[in-house]
N, C-alpha and C. Protein backbone atom coordinates (compact mmCIF):
# COMPACT_ATOMS: atom_id res chain seq x y z
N UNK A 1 9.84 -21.27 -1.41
CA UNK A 1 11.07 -21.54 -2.10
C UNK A 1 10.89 -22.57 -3.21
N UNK A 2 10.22 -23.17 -2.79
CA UNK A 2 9.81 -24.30 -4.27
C UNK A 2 8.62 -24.11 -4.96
N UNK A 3 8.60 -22.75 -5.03
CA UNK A 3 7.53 -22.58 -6.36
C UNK A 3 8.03 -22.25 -7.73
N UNK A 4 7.16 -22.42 -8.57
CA UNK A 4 8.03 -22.37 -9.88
C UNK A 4 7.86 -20.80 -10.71
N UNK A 5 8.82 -19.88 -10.15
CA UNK A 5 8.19 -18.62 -10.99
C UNK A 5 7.82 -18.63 -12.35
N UNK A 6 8.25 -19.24 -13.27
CA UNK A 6 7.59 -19.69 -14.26
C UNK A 6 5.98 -19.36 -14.30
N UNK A 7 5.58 -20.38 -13.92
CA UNK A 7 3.79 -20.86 -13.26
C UNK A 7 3.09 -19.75 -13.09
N UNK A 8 4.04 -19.06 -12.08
CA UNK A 8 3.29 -17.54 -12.21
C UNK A 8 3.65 -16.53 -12.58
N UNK A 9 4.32 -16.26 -13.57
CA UNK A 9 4.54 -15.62 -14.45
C UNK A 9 3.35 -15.88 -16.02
N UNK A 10 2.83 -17.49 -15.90
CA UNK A 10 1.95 -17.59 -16.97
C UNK A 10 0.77 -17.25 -16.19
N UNK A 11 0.79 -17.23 -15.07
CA UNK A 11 -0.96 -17.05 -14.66
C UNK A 11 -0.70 -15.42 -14.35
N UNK A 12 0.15 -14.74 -14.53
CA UNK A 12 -0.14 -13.35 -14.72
C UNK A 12 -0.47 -13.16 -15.88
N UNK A 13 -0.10 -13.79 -16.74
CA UNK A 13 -0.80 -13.92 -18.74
C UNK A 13 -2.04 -14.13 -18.74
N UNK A 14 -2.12 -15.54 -17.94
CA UNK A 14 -3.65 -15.63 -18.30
C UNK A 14 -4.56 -14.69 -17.54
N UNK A 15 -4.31 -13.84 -16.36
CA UNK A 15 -5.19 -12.64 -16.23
C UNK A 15 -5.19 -11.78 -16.72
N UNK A 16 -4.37 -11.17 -17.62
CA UNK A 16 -3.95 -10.40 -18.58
C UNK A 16 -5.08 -11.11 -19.93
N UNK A 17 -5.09 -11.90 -19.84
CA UNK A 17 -5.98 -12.58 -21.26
C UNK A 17 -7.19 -12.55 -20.44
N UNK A 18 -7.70 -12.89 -19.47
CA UNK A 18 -8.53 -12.48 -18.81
C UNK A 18 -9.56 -11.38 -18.92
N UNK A 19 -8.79 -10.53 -18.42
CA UNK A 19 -9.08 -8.82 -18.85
C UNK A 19 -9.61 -8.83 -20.11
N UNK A 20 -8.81 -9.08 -20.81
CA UNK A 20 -8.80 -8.79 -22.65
C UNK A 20 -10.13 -9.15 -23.14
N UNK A 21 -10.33 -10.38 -22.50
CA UNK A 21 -11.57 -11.33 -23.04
C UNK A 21 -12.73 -10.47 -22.04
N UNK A 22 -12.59 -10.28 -21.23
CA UNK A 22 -13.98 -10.07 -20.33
C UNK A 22 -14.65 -8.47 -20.40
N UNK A 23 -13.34 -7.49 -20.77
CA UNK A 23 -13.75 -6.24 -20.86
C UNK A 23 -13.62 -5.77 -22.51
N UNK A 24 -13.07 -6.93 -23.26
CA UNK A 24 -13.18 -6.62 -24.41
C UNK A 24 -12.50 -5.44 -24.83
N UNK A 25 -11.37 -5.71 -25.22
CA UNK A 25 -9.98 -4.75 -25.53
C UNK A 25 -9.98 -4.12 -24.27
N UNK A 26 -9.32 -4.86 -22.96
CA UNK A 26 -8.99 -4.12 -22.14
C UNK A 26 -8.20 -2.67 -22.18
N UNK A 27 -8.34 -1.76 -21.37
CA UNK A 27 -7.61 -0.40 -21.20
C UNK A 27 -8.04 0.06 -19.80
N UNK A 28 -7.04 0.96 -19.21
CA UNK A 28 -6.93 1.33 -18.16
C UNK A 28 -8.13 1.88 -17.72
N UNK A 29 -9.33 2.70 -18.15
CA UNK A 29 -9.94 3.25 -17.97
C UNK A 29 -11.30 2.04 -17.08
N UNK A 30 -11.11 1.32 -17.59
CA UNK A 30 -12.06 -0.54 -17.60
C UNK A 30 -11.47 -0.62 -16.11
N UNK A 31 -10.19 -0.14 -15.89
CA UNK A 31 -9.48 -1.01 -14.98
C UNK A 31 -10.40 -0.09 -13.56
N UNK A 32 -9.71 1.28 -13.77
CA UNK A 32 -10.16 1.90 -13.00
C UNK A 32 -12.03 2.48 -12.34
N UNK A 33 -12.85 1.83 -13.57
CA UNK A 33 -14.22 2.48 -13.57
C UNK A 33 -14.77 0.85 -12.69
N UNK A 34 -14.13 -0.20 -13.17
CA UNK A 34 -14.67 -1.41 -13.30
C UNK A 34 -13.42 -2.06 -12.02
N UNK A 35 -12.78 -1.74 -11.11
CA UNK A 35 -11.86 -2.06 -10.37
C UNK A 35 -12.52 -3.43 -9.70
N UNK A 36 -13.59 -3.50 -9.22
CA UNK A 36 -14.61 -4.61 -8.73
C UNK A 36 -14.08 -5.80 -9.13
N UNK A 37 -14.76 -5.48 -10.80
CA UNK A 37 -15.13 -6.58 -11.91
C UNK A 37 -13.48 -7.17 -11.86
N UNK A 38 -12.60 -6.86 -11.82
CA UNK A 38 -11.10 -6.76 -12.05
C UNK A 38 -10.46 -8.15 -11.14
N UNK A 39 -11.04 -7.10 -9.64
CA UNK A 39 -10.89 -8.10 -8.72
C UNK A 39 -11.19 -9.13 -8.16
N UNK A 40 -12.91 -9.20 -8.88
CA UNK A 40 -13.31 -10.59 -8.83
C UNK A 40 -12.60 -11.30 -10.00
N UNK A 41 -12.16 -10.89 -11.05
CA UNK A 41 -11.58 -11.97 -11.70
C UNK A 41 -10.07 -12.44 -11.51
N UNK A 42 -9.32 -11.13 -10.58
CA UNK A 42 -8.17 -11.84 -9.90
C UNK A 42 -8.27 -12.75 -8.70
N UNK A 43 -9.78 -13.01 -7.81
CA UNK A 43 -10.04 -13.88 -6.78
C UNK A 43 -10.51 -15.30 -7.71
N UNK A 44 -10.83 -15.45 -9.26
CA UNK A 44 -11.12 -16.64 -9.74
C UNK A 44 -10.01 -17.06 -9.61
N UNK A 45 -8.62 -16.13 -10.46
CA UNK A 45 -7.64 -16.84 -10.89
C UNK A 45 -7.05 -17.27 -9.62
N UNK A 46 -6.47 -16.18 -8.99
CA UNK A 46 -5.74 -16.39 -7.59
C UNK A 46 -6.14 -16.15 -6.16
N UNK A 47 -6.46 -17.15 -5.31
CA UNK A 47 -7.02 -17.25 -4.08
C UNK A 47 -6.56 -17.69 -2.98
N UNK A 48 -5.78 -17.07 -2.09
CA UNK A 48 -5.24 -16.88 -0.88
C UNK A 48 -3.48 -16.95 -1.11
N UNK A 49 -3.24 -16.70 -2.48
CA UNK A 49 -1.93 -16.78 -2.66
C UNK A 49 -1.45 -18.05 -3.68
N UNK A 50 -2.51 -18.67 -4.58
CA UNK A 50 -2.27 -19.75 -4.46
C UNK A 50 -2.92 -19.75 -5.47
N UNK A 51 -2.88 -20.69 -7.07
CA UNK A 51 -3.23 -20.46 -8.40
C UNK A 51 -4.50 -21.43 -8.61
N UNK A 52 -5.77 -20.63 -8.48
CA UNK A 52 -6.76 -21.79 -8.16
C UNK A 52 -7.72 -22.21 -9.58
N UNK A 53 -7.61 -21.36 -10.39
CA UNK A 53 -7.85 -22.24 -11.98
C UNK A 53 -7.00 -21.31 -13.23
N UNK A 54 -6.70 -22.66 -14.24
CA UNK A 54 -6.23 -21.76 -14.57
C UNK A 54 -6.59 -22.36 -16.46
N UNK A 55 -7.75 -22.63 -16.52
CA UNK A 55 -8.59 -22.28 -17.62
C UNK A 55 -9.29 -20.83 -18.13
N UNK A 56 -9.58 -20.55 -19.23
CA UNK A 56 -9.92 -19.12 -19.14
C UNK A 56 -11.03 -19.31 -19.74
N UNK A 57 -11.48 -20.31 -20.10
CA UNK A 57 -13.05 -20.33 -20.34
C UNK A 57 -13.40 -20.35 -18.76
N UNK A 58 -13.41 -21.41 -18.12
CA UNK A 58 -13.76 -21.51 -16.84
C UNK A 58 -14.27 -20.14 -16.10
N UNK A 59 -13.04 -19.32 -16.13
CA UNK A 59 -13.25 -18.09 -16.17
C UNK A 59 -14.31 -17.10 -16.09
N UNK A 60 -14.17 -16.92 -17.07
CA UNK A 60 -14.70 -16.38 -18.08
C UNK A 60 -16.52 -16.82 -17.97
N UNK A 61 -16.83 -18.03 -17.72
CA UNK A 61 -17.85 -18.17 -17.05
C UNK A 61 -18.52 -17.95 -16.24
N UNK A 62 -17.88 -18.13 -15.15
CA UNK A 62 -17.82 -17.68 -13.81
C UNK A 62 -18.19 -16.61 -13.69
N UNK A 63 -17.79 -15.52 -14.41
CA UNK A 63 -17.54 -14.00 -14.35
C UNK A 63 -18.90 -13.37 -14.96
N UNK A 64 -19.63 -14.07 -16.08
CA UNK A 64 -20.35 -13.88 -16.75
C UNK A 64 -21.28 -14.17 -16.36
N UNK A 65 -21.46 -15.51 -15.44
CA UNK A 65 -22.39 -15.87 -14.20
C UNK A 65 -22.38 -15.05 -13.02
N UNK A 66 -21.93 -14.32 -12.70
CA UNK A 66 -21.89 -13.59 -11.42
C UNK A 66 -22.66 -12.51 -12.12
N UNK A 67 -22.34 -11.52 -13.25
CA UNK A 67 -22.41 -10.27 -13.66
C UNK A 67 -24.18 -10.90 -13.98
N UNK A 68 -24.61 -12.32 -14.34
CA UNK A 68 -26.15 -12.67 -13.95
C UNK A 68 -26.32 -12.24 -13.50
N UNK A 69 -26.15 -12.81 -12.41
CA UNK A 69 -27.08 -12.25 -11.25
C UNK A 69 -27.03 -11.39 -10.36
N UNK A 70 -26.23 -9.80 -11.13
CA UNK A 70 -26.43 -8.66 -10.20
C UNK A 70 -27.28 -7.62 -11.06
């Protein structure tokens, strides 16, 4: 009850910018071929319910570091 929908309403943006940046002009097709990649970057942003960074370089790092080392 005391969360601020606001808050997450912007951290649905910034995964939305997320996307954009990481698959490079996101589109559905990214979403569906690449569903993985998707969801590890919705476990950066949001983790157990709960808004756990919300930089998009940070991100965006992270993501680019993982896709290292597979």
């Amino acid at each position: 009850e005391a969360d601020n929908e606001l808050y997450y309403l912007e951290a649905i943006h910034l995964f939305v910018e997320i996307l954009d940046t990481y698959f490079r002009n996101v589109c559905e097709l990214d979403l569906i071929y690449y569903f993985y990649k998707a969801y590890a970057a919705l476990d950066e942003v949001i983790l157990g319910g709960e808004i756990m960074e919300s930089s998009r370089g940070a991100v965006i790092r992270q993501l680019a570091a993982n896709d290292a080392t597979q």
